[in-house]
PDB file of N, CA and C in Angstrom:
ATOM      1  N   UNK A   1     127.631  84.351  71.718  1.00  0.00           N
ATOM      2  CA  UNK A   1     127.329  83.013  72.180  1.00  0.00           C
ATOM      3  C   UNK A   1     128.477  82.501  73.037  1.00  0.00           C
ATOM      4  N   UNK A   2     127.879  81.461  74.028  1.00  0.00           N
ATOM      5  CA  UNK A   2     129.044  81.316  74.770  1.00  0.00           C
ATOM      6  C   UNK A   2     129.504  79.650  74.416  1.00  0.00           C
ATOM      7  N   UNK A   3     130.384  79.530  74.685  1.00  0.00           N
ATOM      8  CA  UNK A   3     131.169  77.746  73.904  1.00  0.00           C
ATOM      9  C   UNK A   3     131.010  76.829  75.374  1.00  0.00           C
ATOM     10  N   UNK A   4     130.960  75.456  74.925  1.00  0.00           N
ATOM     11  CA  UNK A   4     130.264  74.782  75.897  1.00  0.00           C
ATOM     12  C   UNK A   4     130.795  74.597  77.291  1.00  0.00           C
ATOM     13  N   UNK A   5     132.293  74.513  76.847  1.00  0.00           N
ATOM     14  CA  UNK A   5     132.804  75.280  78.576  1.00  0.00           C
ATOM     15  C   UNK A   5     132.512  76.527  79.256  1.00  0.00           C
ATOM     16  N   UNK A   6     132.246  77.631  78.140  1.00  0.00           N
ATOM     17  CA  UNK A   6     132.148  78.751  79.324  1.00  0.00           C
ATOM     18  C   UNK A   6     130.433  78.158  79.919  1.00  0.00           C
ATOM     19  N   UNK A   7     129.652  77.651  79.379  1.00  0.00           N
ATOM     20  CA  UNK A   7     128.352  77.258  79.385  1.00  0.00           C
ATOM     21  C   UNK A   7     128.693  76.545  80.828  1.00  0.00           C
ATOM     22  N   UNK A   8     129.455  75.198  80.823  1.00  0.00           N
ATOM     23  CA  UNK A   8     129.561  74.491  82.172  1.00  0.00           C
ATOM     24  C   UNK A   8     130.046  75.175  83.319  1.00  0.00           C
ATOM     25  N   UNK A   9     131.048  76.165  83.033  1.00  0.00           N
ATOM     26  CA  UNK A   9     131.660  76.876  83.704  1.00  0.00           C
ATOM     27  C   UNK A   9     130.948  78.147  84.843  1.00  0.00           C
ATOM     28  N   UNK A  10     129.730  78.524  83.839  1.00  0.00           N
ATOM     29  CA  UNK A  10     128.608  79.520  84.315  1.00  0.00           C
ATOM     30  C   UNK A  10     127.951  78.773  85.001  1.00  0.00           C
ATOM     31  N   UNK A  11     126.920  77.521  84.940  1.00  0.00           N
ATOM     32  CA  UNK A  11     126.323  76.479  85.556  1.00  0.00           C
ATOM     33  C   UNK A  11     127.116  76.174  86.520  1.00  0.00           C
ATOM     34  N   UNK A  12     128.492  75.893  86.953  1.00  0.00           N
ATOM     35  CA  UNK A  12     128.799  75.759  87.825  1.00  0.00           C
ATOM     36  C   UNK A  12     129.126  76.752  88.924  1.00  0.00           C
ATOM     37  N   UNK A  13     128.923  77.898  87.974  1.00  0.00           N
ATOM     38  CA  UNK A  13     129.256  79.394  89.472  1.00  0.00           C
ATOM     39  C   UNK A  13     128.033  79.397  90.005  1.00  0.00           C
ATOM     40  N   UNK A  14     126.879  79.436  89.238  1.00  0.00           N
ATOM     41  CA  UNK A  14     125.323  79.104  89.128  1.00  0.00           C
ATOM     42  C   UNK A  14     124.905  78.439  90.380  1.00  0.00           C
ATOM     43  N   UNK A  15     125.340  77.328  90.875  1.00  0.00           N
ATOM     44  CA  UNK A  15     125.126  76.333  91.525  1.00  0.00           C
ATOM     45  C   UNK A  15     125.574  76.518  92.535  1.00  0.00           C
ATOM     46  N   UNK A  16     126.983  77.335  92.789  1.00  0.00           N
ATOM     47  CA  UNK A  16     128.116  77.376  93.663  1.00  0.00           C
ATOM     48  C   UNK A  16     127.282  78.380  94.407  1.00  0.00           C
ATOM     49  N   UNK A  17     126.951  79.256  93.600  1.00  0.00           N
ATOM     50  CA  UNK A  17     125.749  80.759  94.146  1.00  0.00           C
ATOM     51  C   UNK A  17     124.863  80.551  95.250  1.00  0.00           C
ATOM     52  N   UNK A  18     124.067  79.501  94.491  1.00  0.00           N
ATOM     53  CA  UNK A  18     122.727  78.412  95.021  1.00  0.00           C
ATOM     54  C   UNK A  18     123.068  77.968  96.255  1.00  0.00           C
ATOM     55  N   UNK A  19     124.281  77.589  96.402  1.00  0.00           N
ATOM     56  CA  UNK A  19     124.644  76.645  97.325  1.00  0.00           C
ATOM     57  C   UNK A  19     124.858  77.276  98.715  1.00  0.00           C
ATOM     58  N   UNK A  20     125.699  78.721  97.828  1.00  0.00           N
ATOM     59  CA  UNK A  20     126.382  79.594  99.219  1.00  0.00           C
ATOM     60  C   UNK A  20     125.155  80.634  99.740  1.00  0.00           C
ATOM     61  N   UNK A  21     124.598  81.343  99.005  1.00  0.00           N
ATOM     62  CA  UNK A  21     123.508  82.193  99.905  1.00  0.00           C
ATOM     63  C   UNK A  21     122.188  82.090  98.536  1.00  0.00           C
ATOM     64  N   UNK A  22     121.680  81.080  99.053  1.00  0.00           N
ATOM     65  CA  UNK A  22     120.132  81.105  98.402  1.00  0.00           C
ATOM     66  C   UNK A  22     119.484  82.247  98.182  1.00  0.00           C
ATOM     67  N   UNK A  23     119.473  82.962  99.603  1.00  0.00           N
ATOM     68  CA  UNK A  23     118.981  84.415  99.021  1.00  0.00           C
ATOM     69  C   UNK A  23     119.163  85.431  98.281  1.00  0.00           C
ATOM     70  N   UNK A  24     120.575  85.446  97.992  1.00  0.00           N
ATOM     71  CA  UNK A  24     121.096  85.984  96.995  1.00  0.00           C
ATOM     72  C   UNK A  24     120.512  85.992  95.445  1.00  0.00           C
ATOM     73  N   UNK A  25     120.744  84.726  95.155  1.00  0.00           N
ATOM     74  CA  UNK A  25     121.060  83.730  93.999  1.00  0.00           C
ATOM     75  C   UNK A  25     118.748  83.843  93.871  1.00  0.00           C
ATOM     76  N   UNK A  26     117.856  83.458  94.399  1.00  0.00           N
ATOM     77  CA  UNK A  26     116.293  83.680  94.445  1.00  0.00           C
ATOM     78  C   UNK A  26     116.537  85.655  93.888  1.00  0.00           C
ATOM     79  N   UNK A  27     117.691  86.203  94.477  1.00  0.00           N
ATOM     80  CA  UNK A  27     116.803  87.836  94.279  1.00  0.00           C
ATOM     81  C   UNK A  27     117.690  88.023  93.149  1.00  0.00           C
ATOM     82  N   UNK A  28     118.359  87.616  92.604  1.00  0.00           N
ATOM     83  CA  UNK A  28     119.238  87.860  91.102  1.00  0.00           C
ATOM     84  C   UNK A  28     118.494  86.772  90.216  1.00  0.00           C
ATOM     85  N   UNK A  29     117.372  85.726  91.084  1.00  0.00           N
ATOM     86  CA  UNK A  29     116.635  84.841  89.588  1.00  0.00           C
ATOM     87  C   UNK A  29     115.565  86.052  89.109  1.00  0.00           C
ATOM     88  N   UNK A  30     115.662  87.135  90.176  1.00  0.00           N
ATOM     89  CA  UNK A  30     114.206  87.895  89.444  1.00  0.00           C
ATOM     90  C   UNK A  30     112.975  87.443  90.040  1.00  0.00           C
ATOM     91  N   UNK A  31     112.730  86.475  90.724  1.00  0.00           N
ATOM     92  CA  UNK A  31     111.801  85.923  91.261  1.00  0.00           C
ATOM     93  C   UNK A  31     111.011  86.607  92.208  1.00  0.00           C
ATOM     94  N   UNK A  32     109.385  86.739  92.136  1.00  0.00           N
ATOM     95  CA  UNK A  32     109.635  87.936  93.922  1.00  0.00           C
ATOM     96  C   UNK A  32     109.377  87.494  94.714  1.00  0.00           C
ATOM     97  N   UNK A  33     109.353  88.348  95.839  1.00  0.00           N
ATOM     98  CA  UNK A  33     110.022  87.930  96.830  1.00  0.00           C
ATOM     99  C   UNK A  33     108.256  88.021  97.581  1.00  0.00           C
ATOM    100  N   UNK A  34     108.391  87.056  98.612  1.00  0.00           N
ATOM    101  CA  UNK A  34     106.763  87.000  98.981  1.00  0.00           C
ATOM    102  C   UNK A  34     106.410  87.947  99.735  1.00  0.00           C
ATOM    103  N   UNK A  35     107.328  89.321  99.967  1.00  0.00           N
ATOM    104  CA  UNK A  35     106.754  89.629 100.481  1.00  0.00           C
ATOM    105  C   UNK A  35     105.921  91.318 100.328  1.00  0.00           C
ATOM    106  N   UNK A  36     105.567  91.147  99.061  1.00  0.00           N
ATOM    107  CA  UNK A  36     105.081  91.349  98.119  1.00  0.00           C
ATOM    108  C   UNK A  36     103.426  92.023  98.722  1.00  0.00           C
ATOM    109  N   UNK A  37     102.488  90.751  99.303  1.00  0.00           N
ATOM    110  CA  UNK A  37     101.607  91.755 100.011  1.00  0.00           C
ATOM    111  C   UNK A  37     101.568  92.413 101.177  1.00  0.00           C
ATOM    112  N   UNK A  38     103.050  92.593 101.924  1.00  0.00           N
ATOM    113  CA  UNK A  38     103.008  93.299 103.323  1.00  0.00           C
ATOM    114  C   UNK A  38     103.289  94.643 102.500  1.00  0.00           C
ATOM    115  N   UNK A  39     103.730  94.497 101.099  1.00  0.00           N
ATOM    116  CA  UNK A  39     103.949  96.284 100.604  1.00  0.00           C
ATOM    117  C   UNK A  39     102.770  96.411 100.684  1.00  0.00           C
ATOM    118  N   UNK A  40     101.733  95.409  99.663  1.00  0.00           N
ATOM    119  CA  UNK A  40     100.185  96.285  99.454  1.00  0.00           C
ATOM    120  C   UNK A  40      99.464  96.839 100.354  1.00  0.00           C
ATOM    121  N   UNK A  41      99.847  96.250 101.838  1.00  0.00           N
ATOM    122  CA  UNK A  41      99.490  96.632 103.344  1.00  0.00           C
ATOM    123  C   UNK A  41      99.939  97.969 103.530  1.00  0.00           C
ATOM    124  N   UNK A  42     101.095  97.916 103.412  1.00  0.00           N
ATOM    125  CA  UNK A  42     102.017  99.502 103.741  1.00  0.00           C
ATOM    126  C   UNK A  42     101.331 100.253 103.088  1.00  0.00           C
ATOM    127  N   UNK A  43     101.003 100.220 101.798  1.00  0.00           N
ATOM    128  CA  UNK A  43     100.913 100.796 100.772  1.00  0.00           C
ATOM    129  C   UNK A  43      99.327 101.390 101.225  1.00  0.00           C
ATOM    130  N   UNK A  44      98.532 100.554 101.554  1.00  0.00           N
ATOM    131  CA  UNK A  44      97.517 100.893 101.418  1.00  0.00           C
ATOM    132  C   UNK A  44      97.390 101.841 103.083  1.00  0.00           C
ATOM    133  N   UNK A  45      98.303 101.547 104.302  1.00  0.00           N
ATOM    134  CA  UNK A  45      98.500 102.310 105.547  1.00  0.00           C
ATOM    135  C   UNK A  45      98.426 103.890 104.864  1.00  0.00           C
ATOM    136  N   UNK A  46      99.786 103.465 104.280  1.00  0.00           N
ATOM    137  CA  UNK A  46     100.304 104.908 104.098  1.00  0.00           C
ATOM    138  C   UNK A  46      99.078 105.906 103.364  1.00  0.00           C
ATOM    139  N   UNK A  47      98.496 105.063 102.013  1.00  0.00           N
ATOM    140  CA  UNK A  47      97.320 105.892 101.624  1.00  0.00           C
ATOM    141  C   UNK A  47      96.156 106.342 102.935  1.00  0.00           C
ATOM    142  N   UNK A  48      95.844 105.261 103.295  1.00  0.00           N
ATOM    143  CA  UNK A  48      94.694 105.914 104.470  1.00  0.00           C
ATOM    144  C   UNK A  48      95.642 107.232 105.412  1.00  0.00           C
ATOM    145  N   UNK A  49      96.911 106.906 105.716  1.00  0.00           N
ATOM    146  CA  UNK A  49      96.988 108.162 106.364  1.00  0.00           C
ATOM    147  C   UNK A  49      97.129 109.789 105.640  1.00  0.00           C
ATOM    148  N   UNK A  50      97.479 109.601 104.364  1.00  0.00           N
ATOM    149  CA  UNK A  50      97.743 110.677 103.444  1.00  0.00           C
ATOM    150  C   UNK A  50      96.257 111.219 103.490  1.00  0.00           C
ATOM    151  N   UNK A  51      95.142 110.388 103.425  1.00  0.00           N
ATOM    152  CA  UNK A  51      93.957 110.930 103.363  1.00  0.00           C
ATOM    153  C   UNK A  51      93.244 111.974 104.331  1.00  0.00           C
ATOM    154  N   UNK A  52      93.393 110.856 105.242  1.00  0.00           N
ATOM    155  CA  UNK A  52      92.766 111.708 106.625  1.00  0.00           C
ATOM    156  C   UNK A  52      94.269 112.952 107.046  1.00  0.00           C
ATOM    157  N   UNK A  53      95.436 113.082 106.383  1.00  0.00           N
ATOM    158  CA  UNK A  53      96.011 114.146 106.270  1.00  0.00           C
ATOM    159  C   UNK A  53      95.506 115.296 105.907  1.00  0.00           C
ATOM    160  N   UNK A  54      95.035 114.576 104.687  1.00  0.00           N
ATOM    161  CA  UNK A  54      94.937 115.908 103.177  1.00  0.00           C
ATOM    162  C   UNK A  54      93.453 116.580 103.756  1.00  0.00           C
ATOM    163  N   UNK A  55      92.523 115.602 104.002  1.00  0.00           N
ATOM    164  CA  UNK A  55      91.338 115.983 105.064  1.00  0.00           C
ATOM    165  C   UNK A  55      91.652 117.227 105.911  1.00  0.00           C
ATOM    166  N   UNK A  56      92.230 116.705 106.850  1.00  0.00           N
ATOM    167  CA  UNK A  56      93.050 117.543 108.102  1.00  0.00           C
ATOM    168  C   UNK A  56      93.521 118.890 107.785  1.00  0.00           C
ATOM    169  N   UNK A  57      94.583 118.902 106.682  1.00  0.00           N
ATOM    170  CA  UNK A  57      94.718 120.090 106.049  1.00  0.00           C
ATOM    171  C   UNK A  57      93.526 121.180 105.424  1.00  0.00           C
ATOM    172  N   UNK A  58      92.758 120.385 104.974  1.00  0.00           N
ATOM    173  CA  UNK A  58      91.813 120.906 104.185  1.00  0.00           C
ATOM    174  C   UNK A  58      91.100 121.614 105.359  1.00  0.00           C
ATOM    175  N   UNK A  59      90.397 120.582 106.517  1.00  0.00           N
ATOM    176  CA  UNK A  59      89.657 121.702 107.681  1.00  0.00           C
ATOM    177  C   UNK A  59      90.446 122.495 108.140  1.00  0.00           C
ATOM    178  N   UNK A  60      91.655 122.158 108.504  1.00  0.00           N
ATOM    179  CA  UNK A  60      92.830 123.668 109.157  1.00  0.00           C
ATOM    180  C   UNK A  60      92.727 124.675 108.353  1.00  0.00           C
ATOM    181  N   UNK A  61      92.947 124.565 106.893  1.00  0.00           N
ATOM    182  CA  UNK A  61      93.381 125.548 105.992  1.00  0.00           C
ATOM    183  C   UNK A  61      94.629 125.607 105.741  1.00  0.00           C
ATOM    184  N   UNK A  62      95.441 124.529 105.968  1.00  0.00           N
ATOM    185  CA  UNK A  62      96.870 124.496 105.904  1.00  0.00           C
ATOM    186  C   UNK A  62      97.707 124.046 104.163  1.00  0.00           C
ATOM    187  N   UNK A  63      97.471 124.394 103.895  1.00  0.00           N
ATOM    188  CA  UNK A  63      98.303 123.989 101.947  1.00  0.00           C
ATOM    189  C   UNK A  63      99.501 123.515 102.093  1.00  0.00           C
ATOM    190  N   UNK A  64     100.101 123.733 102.993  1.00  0.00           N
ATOM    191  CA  UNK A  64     101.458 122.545 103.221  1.00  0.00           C
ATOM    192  C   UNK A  64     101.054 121.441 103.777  1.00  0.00           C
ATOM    193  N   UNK A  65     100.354 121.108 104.517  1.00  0.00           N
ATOM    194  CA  UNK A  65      99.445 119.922 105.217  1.00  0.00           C
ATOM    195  C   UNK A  65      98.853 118.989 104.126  1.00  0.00           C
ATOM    196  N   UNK A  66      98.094 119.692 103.553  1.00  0.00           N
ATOM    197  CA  UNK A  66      97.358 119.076 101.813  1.00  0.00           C
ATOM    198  C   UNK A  66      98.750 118.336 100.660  1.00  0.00           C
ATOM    199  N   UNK A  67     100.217 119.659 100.753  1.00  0.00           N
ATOM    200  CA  UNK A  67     100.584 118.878  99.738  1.00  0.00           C
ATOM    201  C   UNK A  67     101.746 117.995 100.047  1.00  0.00           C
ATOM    202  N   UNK A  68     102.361 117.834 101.752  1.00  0.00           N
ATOM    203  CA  UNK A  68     102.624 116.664 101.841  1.00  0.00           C
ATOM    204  C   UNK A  68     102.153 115.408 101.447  1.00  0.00           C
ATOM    205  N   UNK A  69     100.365 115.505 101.834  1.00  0.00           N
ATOM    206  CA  UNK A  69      99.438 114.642 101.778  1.00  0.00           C
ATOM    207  C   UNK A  69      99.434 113.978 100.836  1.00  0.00           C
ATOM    208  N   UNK A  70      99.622 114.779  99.642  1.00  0.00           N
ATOM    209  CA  UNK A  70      99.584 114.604  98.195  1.00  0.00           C
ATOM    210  C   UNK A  70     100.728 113.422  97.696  1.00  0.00           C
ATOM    211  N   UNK A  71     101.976 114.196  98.130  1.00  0.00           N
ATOM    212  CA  UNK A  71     103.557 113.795  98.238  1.00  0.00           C
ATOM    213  C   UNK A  71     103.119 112.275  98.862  1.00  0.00           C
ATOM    214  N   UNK A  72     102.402 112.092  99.978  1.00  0.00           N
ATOM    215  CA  UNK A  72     102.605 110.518 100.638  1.00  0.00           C
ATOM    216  C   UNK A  72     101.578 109.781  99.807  1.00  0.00           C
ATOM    217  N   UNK A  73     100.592 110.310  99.307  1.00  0.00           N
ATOM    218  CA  UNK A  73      99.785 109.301  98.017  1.00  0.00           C
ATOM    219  C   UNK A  73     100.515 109.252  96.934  1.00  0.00           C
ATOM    220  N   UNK A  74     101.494 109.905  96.691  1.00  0.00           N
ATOM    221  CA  UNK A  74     102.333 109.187  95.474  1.00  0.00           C
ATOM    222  C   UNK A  74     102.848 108.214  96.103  1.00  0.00           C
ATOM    223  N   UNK A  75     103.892 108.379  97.177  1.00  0.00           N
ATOM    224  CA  UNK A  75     104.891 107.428  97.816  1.00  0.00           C
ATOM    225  C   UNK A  75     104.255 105.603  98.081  1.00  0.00           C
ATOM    226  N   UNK A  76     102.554 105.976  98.410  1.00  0.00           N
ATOM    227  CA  UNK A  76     101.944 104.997  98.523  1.00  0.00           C
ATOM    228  C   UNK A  76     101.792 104.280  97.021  1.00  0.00           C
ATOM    229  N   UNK A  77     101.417 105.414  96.358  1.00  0.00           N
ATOM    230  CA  UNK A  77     101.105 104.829  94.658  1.00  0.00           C
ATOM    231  C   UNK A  77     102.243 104.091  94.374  1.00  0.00           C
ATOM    232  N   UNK A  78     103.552 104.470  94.503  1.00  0.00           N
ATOM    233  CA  UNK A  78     104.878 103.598  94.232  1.00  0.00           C
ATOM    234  C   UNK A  78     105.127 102.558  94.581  1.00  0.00           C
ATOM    235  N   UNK A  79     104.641 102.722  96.263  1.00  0.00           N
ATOM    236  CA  UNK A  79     104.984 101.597  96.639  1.00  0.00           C
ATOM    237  C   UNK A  79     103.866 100.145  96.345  1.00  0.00           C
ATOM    238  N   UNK A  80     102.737 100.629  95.855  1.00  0.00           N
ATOM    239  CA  UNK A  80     101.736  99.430  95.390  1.00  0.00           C
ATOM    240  C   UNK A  80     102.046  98.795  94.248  1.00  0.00           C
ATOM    241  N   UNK A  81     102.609  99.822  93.503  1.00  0.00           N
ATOM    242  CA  UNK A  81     102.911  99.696  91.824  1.00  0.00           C
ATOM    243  C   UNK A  81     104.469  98.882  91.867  1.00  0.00           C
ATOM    244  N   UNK A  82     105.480  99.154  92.944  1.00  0.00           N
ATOM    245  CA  UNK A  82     106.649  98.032  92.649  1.00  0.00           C
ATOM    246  C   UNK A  82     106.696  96.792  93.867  1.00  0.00           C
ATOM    247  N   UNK A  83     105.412  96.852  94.061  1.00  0.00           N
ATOM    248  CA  UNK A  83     104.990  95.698  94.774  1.00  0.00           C
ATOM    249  C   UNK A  83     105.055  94.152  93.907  1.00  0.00           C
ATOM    250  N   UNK A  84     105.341  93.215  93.988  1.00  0.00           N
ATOM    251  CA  UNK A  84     105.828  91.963  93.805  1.00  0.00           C
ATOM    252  C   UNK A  84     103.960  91.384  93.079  1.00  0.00           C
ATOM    253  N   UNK A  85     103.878  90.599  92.462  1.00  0.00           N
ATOM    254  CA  UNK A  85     102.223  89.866  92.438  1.00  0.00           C
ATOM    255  C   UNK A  85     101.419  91.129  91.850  1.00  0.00           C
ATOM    256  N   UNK A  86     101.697  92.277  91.288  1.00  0.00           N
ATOM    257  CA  UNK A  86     100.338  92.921  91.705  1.00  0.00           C
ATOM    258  C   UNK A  86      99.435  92.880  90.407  1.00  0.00           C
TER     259      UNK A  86
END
């Protein structure tokens, strides 16, 4: 536990934080950040292109083509899943 000065003392670095770079001080509240559905956008780019990849591979006959494909639908899956709102 902390005693009521270190308490004022924290509130006041707190504030001092706030004061000096907001953006900072919003991405250390944990709060997210809005921009949150331009990932689900990316996210969902990147899937459509992994597709018509893995497609692509599949008519070539190429198995490295397919498991990049594969590799960028995870990357997409990640990036939807530590997307902000979801």
């Amino acid at each position: 536990m902390l005693s009521d000065s270190e308490r004022r003392r924290l509130e006041e670095l707190e504030a001092g934080l706030r004061a000096d770079d907001p953006t900072l001080a919003r991405a250390l509240a944990g709060r997210p950040s809005p921009s949150g559905s331009r990932r689900k956008v990316a996210a969902a780019w990147i899937a459509a292109a992994a597709v018509v990849t893995a497609i692509t591979g599949l008519i070539v006959g190429s198995v490295a083509t397919v498991v990049v494909a594969i590799c960028a639908l995870g990357v997409a899956a990640g990036v939807w899943w530590q997307a902000p709102g979801r």
